[in-house]
Protein backbone atom coordinates (compact mmCIF):
# COMPACT_ATOMS: atom_id res chain seq x y z
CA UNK A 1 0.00 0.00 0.00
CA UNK A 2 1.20 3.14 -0.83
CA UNK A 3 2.31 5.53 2.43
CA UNK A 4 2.45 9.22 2.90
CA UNK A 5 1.59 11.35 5.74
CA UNK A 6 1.32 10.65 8.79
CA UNK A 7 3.80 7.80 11.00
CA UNK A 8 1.28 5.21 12.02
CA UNK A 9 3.17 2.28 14.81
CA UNK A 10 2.68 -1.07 15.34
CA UNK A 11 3.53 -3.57 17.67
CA UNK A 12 4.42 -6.95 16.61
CA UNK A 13 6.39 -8.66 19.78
CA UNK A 14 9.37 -8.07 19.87
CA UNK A 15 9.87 -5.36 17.38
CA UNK A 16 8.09 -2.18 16.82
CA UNK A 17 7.79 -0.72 13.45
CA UNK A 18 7.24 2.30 11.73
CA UNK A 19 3.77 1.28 9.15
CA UNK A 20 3.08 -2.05 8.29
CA UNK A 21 1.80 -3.11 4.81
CA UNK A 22 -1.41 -4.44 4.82
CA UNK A 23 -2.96 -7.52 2.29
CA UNK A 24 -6.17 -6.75 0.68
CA UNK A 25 -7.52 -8.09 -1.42
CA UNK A 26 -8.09 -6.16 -4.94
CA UNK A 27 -12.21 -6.25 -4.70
CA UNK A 28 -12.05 -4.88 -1.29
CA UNK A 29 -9.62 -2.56 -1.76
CA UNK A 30 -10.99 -0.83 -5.32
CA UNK A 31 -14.38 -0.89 -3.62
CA UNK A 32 -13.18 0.51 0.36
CA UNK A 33 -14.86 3.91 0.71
CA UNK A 34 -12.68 5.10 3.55
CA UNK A 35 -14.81 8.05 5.49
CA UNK A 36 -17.14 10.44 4.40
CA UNK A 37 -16.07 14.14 5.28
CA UNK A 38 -19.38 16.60 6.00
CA UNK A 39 -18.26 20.74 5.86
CA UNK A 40 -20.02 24.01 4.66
CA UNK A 41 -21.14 24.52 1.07
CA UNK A 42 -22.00 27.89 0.09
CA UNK A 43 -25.37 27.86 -2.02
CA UNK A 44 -24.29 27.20 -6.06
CA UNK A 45 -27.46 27.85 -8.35
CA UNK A 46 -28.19 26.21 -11.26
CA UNK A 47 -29.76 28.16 -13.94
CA UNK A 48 -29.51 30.23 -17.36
CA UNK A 49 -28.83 34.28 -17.60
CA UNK A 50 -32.48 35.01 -17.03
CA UNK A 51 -32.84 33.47 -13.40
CA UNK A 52 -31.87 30.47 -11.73
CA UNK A 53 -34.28 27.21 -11.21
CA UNK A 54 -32.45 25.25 -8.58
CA UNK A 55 -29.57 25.62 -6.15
CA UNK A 56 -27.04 22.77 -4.66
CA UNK A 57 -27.40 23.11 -1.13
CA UNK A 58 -25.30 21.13 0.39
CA UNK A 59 -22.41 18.73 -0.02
CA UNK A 60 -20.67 15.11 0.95
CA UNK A 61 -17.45 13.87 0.16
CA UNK A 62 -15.79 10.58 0.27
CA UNK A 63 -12.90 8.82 -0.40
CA UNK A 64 -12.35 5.74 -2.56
CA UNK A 65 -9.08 3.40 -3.41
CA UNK A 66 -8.60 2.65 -6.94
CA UNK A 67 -6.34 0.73 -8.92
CA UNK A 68 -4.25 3.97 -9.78
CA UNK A 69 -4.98 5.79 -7.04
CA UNK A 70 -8.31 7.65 -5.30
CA UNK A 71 -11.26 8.87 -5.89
CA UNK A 72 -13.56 11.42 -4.37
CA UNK A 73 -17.15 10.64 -4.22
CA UNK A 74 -19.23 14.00 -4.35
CA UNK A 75 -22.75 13.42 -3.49
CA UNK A 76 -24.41 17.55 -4.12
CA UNK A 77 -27.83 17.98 -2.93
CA UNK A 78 -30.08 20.10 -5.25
CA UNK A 79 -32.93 21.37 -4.41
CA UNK A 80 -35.51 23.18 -7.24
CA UNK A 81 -37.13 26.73 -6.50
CA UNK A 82 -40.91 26.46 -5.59
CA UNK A 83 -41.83 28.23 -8.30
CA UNK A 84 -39.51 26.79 -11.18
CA UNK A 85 -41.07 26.14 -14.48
CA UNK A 86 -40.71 22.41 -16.07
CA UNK A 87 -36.96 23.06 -17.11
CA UNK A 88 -34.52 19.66 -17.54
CA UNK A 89 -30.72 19.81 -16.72
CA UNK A 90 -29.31 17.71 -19.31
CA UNK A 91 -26.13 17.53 -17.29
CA UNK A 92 -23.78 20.04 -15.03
CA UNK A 93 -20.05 20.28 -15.97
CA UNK A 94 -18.13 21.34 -12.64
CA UNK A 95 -14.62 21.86 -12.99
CA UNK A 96 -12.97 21.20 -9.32
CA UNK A 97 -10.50 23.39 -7.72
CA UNK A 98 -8.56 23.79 -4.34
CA UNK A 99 -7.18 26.92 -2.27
CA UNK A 100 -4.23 26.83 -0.91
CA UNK A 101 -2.69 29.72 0.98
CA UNK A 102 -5.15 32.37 -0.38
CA UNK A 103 -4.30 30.63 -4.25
CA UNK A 104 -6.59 28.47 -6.29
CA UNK A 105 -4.87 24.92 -7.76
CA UNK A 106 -7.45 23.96 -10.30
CA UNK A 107 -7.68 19.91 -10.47
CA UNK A 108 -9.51 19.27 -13.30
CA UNK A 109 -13.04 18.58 -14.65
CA UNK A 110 -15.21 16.27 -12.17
CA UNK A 111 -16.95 13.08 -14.00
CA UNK A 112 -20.96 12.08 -13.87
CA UNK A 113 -22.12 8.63 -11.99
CA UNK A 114 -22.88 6.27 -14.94
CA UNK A 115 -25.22 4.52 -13.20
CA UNK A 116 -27.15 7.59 -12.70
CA UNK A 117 -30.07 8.52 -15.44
CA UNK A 118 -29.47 10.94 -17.80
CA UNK A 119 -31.49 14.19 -17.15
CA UNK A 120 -32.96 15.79 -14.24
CA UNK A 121 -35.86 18.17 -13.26
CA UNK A 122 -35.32 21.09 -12.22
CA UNK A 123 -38.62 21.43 -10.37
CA UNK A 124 -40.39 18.89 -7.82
CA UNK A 125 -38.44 17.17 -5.16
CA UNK A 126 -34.81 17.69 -4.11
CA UNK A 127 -32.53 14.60 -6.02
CA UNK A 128 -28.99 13.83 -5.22
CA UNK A 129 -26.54 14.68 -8.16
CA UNK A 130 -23.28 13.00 -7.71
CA UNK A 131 -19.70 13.58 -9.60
CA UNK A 132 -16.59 11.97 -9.23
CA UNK A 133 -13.07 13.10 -9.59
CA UNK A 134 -10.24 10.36 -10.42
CA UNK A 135 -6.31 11.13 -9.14
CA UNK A 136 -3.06 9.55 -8.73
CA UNK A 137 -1.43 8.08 -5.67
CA UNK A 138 1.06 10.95 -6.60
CA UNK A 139 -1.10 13.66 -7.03
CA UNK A 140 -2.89 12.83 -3.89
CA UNK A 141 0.46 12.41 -2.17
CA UNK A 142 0.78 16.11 -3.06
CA UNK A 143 -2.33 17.36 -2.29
CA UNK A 144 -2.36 16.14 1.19
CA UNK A 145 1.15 17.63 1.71
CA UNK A 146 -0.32 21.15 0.72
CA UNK A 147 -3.36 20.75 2.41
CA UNK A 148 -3.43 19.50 5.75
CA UNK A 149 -1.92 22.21 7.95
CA UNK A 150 -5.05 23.91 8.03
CA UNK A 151 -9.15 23.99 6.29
CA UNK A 152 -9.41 22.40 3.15
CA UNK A 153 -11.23 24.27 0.78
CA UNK A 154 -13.07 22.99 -2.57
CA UNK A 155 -14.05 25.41 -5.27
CA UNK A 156 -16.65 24.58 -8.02
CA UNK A 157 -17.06 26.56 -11.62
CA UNK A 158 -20.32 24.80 -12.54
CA UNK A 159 -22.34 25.19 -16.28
CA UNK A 160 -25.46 23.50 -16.11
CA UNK A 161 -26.52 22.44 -19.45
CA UNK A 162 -30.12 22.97 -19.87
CA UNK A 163 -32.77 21.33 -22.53
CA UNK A 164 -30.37 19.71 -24.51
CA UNK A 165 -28.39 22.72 -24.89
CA UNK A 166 -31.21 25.00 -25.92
CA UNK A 167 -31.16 27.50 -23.43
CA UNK A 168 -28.12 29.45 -22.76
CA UNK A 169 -26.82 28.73 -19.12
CA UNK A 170 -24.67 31.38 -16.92
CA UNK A 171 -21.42 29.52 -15.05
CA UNK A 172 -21.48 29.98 -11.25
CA UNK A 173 -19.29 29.97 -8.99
CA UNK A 174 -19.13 27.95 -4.99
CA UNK A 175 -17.21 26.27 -2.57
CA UNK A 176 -17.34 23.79 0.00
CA UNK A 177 -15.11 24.25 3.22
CA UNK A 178 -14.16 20.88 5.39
CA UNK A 179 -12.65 21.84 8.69
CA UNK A 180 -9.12 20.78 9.51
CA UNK A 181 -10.41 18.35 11.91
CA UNK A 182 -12.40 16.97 9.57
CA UNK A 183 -10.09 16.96 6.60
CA UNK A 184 -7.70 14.85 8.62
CA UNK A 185 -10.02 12.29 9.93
CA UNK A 186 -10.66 11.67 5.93
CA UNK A 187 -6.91 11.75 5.15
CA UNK A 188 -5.94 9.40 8.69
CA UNK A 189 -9.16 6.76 7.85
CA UNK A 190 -7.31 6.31 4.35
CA UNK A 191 -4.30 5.15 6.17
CA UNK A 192 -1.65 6.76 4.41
CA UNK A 193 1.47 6.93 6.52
CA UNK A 194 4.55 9.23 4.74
CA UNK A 195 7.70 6.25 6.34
CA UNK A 196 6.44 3.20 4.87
CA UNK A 197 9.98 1.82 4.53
CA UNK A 198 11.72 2.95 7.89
CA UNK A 199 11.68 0.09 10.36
CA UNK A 200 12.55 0.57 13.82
CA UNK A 201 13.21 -2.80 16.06
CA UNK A 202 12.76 -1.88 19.58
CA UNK A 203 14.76 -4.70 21.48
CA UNK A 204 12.82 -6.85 23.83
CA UNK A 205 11.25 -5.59 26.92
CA UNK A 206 13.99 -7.75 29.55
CA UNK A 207 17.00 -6.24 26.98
CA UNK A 208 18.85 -3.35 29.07
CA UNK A 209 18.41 -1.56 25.23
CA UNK A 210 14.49 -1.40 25.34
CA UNK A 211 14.13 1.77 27.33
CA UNK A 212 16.02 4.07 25.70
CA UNK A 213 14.81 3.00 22.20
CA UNK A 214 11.67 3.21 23.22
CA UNK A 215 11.75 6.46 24.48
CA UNK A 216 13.18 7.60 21.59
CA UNK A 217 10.43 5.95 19.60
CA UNK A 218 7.92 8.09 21.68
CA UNK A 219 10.23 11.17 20.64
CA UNK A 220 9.72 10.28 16.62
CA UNK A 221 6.13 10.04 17.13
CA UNK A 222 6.24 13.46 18.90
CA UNK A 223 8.26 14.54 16.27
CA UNK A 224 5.84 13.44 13.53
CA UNK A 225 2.99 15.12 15.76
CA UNK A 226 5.12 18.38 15.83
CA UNK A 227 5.14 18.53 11.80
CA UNK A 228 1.95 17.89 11.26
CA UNK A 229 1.07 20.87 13.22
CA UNK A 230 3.66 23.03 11.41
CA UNK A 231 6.00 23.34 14.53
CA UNK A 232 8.97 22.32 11.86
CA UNK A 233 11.34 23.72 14.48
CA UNK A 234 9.74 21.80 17.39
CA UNK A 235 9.87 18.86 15.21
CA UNK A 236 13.13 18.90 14.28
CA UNK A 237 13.98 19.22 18.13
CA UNK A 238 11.84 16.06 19.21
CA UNK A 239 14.36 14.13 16.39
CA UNK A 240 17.97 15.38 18.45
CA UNK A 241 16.07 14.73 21.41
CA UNK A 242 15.33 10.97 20.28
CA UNK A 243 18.78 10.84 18.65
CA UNK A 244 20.15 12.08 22.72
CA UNK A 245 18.09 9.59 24.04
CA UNK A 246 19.88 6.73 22.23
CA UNK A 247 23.20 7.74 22.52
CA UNK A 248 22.41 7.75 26.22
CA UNK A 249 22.29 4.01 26.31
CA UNK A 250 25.95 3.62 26.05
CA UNK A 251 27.60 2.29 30.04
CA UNK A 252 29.40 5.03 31.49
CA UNK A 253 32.93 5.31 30.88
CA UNK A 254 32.16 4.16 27.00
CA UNK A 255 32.03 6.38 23.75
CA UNK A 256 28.51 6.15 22.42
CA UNK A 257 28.68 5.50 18.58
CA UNK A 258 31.37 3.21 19.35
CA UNK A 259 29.34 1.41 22.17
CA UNK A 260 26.46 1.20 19.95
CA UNK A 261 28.43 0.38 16.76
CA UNK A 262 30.49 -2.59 18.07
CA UNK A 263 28.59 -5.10 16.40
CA UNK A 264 30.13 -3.37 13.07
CA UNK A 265 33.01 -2.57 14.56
CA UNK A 266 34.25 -5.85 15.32
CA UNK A 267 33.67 -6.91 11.46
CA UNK A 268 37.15 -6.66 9.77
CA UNK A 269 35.49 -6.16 6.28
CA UNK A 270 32.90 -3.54 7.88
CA UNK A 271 35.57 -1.81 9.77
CA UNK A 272 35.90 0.83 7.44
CA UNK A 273 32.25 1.30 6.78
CA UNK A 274 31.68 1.53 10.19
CA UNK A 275 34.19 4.23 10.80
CA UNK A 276 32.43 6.31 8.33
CA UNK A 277 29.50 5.92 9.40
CA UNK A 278 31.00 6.89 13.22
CA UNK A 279 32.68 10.27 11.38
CA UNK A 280 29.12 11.14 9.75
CA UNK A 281 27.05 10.80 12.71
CA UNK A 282 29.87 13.29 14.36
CA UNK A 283 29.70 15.70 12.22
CA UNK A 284 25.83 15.53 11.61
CA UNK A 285 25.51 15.82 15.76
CA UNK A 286 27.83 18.59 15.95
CA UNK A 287 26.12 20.86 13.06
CA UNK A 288 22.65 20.37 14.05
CA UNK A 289 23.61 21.74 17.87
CA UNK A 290 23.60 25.14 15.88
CA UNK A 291 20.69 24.49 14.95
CA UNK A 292 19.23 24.74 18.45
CA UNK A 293 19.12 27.84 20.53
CA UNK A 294 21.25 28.58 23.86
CA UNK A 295 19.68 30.86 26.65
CA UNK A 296 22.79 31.59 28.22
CA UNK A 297 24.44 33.14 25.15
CA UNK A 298 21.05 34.82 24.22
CA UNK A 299 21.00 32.69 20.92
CA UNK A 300 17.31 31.74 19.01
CA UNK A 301 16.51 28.38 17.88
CA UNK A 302 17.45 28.47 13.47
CA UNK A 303 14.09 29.06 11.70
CA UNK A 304 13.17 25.85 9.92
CA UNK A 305 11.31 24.79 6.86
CA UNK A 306 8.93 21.93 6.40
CA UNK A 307 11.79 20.27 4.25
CA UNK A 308 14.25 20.73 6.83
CA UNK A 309 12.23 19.06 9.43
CA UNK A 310 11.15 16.04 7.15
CA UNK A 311 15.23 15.39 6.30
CA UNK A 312 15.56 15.70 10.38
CA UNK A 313 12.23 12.95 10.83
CA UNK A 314 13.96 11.00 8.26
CA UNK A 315 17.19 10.60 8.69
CA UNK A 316 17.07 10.60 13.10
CA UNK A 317 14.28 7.69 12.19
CA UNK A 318 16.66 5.55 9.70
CA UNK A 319 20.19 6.15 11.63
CA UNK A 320 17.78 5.05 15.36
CA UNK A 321 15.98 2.01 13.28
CA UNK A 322 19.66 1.11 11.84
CA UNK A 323 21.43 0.84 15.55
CA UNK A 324 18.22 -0.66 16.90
CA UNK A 325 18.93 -3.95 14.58
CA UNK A 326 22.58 -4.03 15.14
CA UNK A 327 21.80 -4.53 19.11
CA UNK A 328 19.28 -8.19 18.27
């Protein structure tokens, strides 16, 4: 299964790991609607450049796997005027967009339900109109990554097309706003985790290892938590404060990498690897403490970017889950 966002754990005795695949099989997966998200549509009517006949009135989402990647499910509520005449939509075209930091990201044009009939009234009872739109694992890989620090809204250019075409129609304008809450409980029920391939081994609860490692699990998981909420610089601290936490493990009186990479070390053909690996982790240690601030010169923690604290999540989770296996 494809993972992105957010670092889901699992315990399997006596490891712990960082996302574990699951097996579905292919009917249950294409067909899995994941959650349905509920949020606040402003009123779109539906009409020609005289007047309008109907408006949608409200709006529910859901999420679908596919073989190429998701689908969202849009299930618009219509609802005709009282006093509309005995007008037909033949169909409504809506092309879907997103906002993003006060900018619009179009998406594309939204497809009908085939196994809805063609036509609707546009007077009488209130139907259900519902449009799908198709994307990539990639695309929605990116779309969470700009999205879910915040409200996720959903813009709509709709043109109804009336009568067959006969009566000229006016393109309107709406959007549908999903809380952040609620966004995220649709993105987390899709279970989509962004370090499907990082695995950390936690050594066995009677193993003098266990407690720092995992204490410095907790730290990555607080570290995850921390990005998610755009702390990037909190985030990045939670990783050197996972990364302290192992090192701590070493007896006293020992150096630390060399404590914890003696299974390595006493490899004549890994020597050498070893000892680079040793000279990276020193260097690595040593920049990022510039990185953090120190009160008693006065000195501010370095403003970080997103990318900077999803290299520090990253590499602090690979480097602890790499040590962790060399102690079994």
């Amino acid at each position: 299964m494809r993972s992105f966002l957010w670092v889901s754990f699992s315990t399997l005795f006596p490891l712990s790991i960082l996302c574990v695949k699951k097996l579905v099989s292919i009917d249950a997966l294409y067909n899995l609607i994941y959650c349905l998200a509920m949020g606040h549509l402003n009123n779109i009517g539906i009409g020609d450049h005289s007047r309008n006949y109907a408006e949608i009135t409200d709006c529910k989402i859901s999420l679908i796997k596919t073989f190429i990647g998701y689908r969202f499910r849009f299930d618009f509520t219509v609802t005709p005027f009282p006093s509309a005449p005995r007008i037909y939509l033949k169909r409504l075209d809506i092309d879907l967009s997103y906002r993003d930091n006060g900018s619009v990201h179009l998406l594309g044009r939204m497809i009908d339900d085939l196994y809805q009939n063609d036509g609707h009234k546009l007077y009488g009872n209130t139907f259900t109109l519902t449009k799908f739109y198709e994307i990539t694992t990639d695309d929605f890989l990116r779309l969470i990554d700009s999205s879910h620090r915040g409200d996720m809204t959903f813009e709509f250019d709709t043109s109804p097309v009336l009568q067959n075409g006969e009566l000229p129609t006016q393109v309107q304008k709406g959007s549908f706003k999903i809380s952040q809450s609620e966004w995220l409980r649709l993105l987390a029920t899709a279970q989509l985790d962004r370090f499907e391939l990082i695995t950390l081994r936690i050594p066995v609860a009677s193993s003098h290892m266990h407690t720092p490692f995992s204490q410095a699990l907790a730290k990555i998981r607080e570290a995850e938590d921390l990005y998610i909420r755009g702390d990037w610089t909190g985030s990045a601290a939670a990783c050197r404060s996972a990364w302290r936490t192992v090192l701590s493990s070493a007896p006293a009186g020992t150096k630390s990498f060399e404590h914890l990479l003696a299974p390595v070390l006493g490899n004549p053909r890994r020597k050498e690897f070893a000892s680079a690996i040793m000279k990276g982790l020193h260097d690595i240690e040593n920049a990022a403490l510039h990185l953090e601030g120190d009160v008693k010169i006065g000195r501010q923690p370095a403003a970080l970017e997103p990318a900077d604290a999803l290299l520090c999540i990253h590499w602090y989770s690979t480097m602890i889950g790499y040590l962790s296996s060399l102690s079994h």
